[in-house]
Protein backbone atom coordinates (compact mmCIF):
# COMPACT_ATOMS: atom_id res chain seq x y z
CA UNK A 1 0.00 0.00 0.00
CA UNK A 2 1.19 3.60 -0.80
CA UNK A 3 1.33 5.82 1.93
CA UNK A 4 1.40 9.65 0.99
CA UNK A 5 1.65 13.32 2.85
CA UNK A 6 -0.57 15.76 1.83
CA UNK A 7 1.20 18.78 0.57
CA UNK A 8 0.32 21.97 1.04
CA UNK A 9 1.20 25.74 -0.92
CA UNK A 10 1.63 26.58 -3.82
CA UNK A 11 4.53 25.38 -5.70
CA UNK A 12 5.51 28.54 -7.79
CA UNK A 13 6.67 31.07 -5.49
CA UNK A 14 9.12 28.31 -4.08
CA UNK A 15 10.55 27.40 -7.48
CA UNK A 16 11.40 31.21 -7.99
CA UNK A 17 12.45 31.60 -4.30
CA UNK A 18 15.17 28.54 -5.41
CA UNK A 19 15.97 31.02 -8.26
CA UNK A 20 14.92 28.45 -10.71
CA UNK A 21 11.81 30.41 -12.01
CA UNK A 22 12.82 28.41 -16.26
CA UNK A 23 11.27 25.16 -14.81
CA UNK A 24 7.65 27.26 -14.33
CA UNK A 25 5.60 25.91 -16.64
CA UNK A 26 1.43 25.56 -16.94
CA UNK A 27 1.31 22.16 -17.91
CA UNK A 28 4.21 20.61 -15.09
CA UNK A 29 2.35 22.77 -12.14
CA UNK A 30 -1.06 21.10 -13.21
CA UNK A 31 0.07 17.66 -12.72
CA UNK A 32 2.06 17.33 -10.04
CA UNK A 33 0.20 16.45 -7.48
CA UNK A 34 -0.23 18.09 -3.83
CA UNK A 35 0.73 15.21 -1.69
CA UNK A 36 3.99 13.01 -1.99
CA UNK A 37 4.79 8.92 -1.80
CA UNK A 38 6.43 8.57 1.64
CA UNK A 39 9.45 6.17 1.22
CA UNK A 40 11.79 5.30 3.76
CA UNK A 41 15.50 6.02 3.45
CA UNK A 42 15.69 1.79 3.05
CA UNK A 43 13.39 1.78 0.27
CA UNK A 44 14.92 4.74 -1.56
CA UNK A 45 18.22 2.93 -1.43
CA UNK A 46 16.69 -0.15 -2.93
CA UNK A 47 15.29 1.60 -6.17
CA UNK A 48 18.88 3.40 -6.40
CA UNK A 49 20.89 0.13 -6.17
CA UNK A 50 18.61 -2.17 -8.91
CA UNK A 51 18.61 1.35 -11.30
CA UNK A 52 22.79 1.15 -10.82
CA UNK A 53 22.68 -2.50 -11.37
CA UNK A 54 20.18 -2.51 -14.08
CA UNK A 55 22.75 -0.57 -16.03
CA UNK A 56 25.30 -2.39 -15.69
CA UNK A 57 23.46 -5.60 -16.39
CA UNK A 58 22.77 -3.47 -19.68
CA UNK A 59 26.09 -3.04 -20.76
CA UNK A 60 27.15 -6.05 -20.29
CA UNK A 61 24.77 -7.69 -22.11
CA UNK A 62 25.51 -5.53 -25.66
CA UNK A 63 27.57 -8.53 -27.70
CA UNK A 64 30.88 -7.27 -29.20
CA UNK A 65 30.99 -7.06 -32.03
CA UNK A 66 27.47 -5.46 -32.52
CA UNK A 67 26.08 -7.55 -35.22
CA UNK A 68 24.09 -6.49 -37.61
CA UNK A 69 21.46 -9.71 -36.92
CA UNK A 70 21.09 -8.06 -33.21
CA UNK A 71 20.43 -4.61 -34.17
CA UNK A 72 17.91 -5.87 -36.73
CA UNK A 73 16.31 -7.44 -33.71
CA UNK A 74 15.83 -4.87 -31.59
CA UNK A 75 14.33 -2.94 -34.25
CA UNK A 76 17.26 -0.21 -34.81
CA UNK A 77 17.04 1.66 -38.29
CA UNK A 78 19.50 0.33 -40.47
CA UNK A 79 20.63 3.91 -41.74
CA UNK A 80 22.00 4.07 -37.92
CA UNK A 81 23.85 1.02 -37.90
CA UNK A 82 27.28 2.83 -38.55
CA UNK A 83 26.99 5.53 -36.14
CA UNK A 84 25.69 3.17 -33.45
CA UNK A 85 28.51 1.30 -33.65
CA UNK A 86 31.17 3.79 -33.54
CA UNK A 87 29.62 5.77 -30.92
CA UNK A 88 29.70 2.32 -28.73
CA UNK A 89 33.21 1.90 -29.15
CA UNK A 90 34.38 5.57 -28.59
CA UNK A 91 33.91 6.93 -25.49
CA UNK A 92 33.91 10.51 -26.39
CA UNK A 93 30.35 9.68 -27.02
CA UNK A 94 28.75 10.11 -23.69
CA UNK A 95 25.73 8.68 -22.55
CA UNK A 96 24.32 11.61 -20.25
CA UNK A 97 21.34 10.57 -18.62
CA UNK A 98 18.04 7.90 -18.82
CA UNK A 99 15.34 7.14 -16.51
CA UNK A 100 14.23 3.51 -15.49
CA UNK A 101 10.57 2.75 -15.04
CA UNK A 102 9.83 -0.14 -12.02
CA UNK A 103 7.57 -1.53 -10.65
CA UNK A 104 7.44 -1.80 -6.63
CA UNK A 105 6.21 -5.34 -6.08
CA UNK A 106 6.54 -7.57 -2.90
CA UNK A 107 9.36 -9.39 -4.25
CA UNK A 108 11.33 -6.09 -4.86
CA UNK A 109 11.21 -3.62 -7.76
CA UNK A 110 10.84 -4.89 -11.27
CA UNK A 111 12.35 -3.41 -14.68
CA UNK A 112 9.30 -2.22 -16.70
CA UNK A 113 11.44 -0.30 -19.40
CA UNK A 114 14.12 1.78 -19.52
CA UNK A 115 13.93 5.26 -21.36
CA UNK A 116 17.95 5.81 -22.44
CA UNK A 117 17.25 7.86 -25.54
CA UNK A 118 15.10 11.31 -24.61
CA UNK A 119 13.69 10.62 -21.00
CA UNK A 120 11.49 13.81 -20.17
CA UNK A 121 9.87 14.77 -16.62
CA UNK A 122 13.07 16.48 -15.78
CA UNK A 123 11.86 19.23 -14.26
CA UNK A 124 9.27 17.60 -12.20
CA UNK A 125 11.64 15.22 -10.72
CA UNK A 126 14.73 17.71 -9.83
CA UNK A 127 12.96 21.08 -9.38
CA UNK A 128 9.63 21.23 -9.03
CA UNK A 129 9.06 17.93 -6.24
CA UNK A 130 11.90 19.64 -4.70
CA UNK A 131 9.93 22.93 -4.78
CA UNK A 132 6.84 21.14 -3.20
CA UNK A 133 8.16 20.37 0.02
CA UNK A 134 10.03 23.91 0.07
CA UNK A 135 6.31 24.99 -0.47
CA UNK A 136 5.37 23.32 2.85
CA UNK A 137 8.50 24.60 4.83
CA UNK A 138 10.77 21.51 4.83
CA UNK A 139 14.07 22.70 3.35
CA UNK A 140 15.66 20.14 5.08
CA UNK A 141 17.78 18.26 1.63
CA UNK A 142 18.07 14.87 3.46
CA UNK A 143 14.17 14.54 2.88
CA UNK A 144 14.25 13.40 -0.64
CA UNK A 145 16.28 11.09 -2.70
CA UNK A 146 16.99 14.22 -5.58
CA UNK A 147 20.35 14.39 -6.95
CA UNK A 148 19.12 14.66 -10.46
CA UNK A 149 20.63 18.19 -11.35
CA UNK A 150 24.16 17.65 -9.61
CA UNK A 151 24.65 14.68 -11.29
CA UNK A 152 23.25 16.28 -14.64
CA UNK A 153 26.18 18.80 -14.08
CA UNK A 154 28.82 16.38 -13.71
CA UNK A 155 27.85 14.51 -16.57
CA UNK A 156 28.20 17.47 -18.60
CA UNK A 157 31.64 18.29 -17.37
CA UNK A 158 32.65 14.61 -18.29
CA UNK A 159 31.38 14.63 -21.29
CA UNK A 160 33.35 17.88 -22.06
CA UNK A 161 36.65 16.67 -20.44
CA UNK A 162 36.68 13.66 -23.21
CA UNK A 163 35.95 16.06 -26.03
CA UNK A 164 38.47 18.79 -24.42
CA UNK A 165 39.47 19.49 -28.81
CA UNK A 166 35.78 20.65 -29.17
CA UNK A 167 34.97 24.42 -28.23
CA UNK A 168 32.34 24.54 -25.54
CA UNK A 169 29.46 25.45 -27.69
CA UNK A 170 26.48 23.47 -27.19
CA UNK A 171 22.94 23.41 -28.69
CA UNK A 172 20.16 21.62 -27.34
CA UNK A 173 17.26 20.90 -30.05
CA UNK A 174 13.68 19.71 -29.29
CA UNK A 175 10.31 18.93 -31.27
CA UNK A 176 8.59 21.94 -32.57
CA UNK A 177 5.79 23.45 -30.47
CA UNK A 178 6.43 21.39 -27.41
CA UNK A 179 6.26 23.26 -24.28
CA UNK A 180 7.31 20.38 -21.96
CA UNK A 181 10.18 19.46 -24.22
CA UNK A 182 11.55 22.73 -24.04
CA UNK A 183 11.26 23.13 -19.82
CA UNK A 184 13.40 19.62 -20.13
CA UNK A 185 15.99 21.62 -22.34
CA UNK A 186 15.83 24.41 -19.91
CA UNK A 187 16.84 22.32 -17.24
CA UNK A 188 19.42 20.24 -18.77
CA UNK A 189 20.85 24.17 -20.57
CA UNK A 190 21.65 24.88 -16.71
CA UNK A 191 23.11 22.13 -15.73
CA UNK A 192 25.87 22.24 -18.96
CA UNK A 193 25.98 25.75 -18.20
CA UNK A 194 27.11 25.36 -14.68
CA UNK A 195 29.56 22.32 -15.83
CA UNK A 196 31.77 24.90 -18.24
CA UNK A 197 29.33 25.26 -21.18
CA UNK A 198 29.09 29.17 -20.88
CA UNK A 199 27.53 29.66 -24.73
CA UNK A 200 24.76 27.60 -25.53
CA UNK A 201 21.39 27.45 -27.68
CA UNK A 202 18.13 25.98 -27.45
CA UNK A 203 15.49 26.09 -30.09
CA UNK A 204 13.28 23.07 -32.33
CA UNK A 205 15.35 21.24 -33.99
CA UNK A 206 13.42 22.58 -37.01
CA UNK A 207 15.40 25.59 -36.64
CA UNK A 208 18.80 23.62 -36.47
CA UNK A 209 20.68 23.99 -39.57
CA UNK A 210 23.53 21.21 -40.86
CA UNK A 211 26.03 21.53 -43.16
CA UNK A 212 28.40 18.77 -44.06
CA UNK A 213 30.86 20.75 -47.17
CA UNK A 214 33.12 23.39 -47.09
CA UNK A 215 33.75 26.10 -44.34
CA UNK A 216 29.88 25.55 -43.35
CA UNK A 217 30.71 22.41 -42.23
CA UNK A 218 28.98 21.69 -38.76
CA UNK A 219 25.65 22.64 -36.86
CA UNK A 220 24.00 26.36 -37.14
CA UNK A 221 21.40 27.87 -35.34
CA UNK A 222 20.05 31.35 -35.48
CA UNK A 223 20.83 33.05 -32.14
CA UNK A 224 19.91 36.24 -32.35
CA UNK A 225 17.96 38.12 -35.39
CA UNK A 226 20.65 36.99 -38.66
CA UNK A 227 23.56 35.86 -36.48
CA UNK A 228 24.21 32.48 -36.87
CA UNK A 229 26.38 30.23 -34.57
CA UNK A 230 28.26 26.99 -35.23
CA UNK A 231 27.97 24.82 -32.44
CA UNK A 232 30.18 21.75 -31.62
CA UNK A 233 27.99 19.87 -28.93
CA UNK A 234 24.22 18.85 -29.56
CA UNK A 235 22.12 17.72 -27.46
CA UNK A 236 18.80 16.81 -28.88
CA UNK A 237 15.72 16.06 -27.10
CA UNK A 238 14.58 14.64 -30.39
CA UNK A 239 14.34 10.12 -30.39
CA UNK A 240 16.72 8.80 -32.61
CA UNK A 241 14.41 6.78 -34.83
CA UNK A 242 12.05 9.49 -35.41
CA UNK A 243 14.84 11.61 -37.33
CA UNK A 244 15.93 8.07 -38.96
CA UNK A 245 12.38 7.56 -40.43
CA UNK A 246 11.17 10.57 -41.07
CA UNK A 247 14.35 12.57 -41.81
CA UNK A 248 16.78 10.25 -43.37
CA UNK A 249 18.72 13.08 -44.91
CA UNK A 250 19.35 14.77 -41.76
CA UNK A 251 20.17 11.87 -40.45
CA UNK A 252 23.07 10.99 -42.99
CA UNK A 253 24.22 14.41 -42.26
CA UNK A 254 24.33 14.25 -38.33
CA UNK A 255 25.88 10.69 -38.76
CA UNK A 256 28.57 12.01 -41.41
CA UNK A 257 29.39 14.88 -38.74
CA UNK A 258 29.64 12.49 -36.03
CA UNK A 259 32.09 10.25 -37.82
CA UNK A 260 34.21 13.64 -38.55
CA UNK A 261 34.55 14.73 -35.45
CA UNK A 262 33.05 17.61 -36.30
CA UNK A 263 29.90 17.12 -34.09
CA UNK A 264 29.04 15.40 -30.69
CA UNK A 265 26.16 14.64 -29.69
CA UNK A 266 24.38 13.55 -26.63
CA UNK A 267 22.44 11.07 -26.01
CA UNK A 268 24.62 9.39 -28.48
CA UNK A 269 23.12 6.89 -31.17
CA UNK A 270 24.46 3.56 -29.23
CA UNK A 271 21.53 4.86 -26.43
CA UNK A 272 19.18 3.49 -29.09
CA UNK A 273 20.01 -0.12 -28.43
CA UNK A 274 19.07 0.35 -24.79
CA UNK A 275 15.69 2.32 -25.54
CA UNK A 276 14.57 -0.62 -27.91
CA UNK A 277 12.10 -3.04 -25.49
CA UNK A 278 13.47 -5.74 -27.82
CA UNK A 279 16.65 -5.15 -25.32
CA UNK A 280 14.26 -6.25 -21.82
CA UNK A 281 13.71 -9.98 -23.83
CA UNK A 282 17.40 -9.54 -24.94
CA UNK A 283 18.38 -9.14 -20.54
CA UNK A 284 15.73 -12.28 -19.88
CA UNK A 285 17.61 -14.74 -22.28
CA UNK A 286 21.18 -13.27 -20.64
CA UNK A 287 19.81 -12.93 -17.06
CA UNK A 288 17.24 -15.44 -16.73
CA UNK A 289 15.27 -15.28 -13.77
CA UNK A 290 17.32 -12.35 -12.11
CA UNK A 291 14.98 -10.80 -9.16
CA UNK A 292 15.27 -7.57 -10.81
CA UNK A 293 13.20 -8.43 -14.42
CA UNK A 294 10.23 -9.32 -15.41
CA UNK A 295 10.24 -12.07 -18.05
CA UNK A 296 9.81 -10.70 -21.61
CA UNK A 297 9.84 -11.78 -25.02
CA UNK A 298 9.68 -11.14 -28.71
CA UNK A 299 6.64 -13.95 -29.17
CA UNK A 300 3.41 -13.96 -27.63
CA UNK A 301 3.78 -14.96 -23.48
CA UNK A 302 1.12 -17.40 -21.80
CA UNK A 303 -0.49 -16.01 -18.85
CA UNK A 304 -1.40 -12.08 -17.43
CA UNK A 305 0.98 -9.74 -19.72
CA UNK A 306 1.05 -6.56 -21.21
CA UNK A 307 2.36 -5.68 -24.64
CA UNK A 308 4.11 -2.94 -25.97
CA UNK A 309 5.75 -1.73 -29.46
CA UNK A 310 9.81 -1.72 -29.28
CA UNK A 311 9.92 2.09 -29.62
CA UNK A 312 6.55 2.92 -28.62
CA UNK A 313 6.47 6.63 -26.96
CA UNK A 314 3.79 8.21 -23.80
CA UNK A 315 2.45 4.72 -23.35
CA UNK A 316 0.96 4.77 -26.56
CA UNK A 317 -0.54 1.20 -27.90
CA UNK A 318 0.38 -0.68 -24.46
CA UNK A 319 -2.08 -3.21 -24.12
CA UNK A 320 -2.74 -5.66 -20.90
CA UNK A 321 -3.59 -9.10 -22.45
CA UNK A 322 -6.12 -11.19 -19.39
CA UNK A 323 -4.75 -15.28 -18.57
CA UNK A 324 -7.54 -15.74 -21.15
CA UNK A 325 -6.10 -13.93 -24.12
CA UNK A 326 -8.28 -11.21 -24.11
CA UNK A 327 -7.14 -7.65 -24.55
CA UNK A 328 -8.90 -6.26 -21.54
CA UNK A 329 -7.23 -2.33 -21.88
CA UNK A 330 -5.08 -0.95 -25.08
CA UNK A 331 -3.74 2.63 -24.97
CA UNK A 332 -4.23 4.08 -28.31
CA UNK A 333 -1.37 5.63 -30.19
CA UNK A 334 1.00 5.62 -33.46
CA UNK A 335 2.63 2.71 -32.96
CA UNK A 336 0.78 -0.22 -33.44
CA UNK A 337 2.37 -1.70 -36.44
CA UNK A 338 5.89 -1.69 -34.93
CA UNK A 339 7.10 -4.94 -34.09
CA UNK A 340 5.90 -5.80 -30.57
CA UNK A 341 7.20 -6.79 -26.65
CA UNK A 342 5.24 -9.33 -24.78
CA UNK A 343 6.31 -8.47 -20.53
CA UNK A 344 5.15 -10.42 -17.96
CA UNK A 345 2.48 -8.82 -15.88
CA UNK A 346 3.67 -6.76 -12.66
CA UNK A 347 0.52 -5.33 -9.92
CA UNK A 348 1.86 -2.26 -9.43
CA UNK A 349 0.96 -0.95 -5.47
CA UNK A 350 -1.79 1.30 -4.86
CA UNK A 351 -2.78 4.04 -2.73
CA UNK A 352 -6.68 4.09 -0.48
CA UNK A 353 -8.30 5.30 -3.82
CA UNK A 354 -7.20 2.70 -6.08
CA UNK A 355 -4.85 4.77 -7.95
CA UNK A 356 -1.48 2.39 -8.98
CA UNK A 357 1.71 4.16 -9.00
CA UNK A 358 5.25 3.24 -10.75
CA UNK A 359 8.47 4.46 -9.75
CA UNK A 360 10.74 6.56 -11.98
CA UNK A 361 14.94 6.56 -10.93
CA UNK A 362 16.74 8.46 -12.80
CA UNK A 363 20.36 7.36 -13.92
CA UNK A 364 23.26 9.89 -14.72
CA UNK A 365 26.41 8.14 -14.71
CA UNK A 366 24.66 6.97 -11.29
CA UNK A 367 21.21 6.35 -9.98
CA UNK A 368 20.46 10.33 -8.39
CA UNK A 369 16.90 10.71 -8.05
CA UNK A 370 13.55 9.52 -7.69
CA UNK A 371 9.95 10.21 -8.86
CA UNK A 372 6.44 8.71 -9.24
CA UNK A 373 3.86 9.05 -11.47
CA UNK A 374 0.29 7.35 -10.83
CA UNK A 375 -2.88 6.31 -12.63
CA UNK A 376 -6.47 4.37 -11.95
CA UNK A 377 -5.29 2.44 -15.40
CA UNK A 378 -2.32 1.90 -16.88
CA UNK A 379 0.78 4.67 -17.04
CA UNK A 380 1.28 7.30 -19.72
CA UNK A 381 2.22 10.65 -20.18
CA UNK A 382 -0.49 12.06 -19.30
CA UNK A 383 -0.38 10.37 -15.56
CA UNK A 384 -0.08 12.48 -13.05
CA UNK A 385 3.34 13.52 -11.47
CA UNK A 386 3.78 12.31 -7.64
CA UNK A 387 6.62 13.64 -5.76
CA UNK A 388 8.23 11.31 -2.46
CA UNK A 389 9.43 12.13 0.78
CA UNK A 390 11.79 10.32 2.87
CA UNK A 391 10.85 9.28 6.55
């Protein structure tokens, strides 16, 4: 059973008191919820330690070398195949941050998915949870399990430290017209900026210009009214097989400039292989039976499941198939004809009114921070933000 403390004040005037006031945003305020999960310091350290070993049990599972057979299984575009594998095997290509999805059950948390590419709810999870107890006059740090932005920052400064021949310039890119992608941008701008990345950029990645001949050569963006700025870092906020589908010239282009040196770019392209689901049945065949997954595979499971596409996005097209066979609740979505993931049901715990709640750790270069987000059904986007408290 989930226990929670009511929450009280309102959470804007404490985001601006932290000085913070780019993470105020309509949509984030509206769904976080008033009241937080209370965890105890024991638990907390629990969902840190299986997100730290869930990583490494990620790693080393990739096979080396990366075969093409293994990347068609998990569903990669082939017009990433090259970059994927050279960003693997050269560190300068730094994988910044993700955020693994469990499930609390009675035997211990559970690996639902892990979102290594463009993980969002950035903001909730290091500013504004943070901002809700401030809100109710705890200011004591110790309370919550919230490392997130620290850990953002020294990822950063890693990341430039291995590219020290690269000028500090770094544009983050996002979809077009996407308020909550940009807040995660804002957030993520900071913490570069307060890791040594003094000049940076953020705008859609509509707006991002490449060139890949002569002295254009690089990444543009318009920063001011007709001044235009070559950048050397990019982050985008923007899901690798999105641009490889729908913007396979780009794509060429950013791959080209990553193979140059002329570009780096964060998350990089190997981050792919662990956002494919096809990777969770790819863990079960290496780890079978480990306490911290859920058994999953690429053919139709026996028994209470759910199923998912490999790159599905928001929870769209997740389905929960009954012991019968029966498709009792399907999200709906885009993804449907992607190939699928069959997971082994998990009973996520529930609060007095029914609502089920899954926990969110976030991972950069360790496991910093922790959030919730809750539901009557199952999770998307759309479910509502719960912050935690430690007691």
């Amino acid at each position: 059973m989930i226990n929670l403390l009511p929450l009280t004040g309102d959470v804007s005037p404490a985001v601006r008191t932290l000085g913070w006031d780019w993470a105020i945003e309509e949509a984030c305020q509206n769904y976080v919820a008033r009241e937080a999960v209370q965890l105890s310091e024991n638990e907390a350290e629990v969902l840190l330690q299986a997100a730290d070993t869930l990583y490494d049990m990620l790693v080393e599972s990739i096979p080396d070398p990366i075969s093409d057979a293994f990347l068609q299984q998990l569903a990669i575009p082939a017009n990433l195949w090259e970059i994927v594998r050279h960003s693997w095997k050269d560190e300068r290509h730094w994988h910044l941050y993700g955020r693994f999805d469990l499930a609390l059950t009675p035997e211990g948390p559970k690996l639902l998915e892990f979102n290594a590419d463009t993980a969002t709810s950035i903001p909730e999870t290091s500013v504004v949870q943070w901002a809700s107890l401030v809100a109710t006059g705890q200011t004591d740090e110790d309370r919550q399990a919230n490392g997130l932005f620290e850990c953002l920052e020294d990822q950063f400064r890693h990341w430039r430290t291995l590219n020290i021949d690269r000028q500090a310039t770094l544009l983050l890119v996002h979809l077009p017209d996407s308020a909550e992608d940009e807040a995660n941008c804002a957030v993520l701008a900071e913490a570069a900026h307060a890791a040594g990345f003094a000049d940076f950029h953020i705008c859609s990645v509509d707006d991002m210009k490449v060139s890949v001949a002569g002295e254009d050569r690089g990444i543009w963006a318009e920063t001011a009214p007709n001044q235009w700025q070559k950048f050397d870092f990019l982050f985008k906020l923007v899901p690798w097989e999105i641009l490889a589908e729908e913007e396979p010239e780009l794509t060429a282009d950013l791959a080209h400039l990553q193979l140059t040196r002329d570009v780096v770019t964060a998350n990089p392209a190997y981050s792919l292989i662990f956002q494919s689901k096809a990777l969770l049945a790819h863990l079960w065949n290496q780890f079978p039976h480990h306490p911290l997954l859920l058994e999953s595979s690429l053919t139709t499971l026996p028994g209470h499941h759910i199923r998912k596409p490999l790159f599905g996005r928001e929870g769209q097209n997740v389905a929960e198939i009954q012991p019968d066979g029966r498709t009792s609740t399907e999200v709906p979505g885009d993804f449907a004809q992607q190939p699928q993931l069959y997971q082994r049901w998990a009973e996520l715990p529930a609060d007095a009114q029914g609502r089920r709640y899954q926990a969110g750790v976030f991972w950069a270069g360790e496991a910093c921070a922790i959030g919730f987000r809750r539901e009557a059904g199952l999770i998307t986007n759309l479910s509502e933000f719960v912050p935690h408290v430690l007691v």
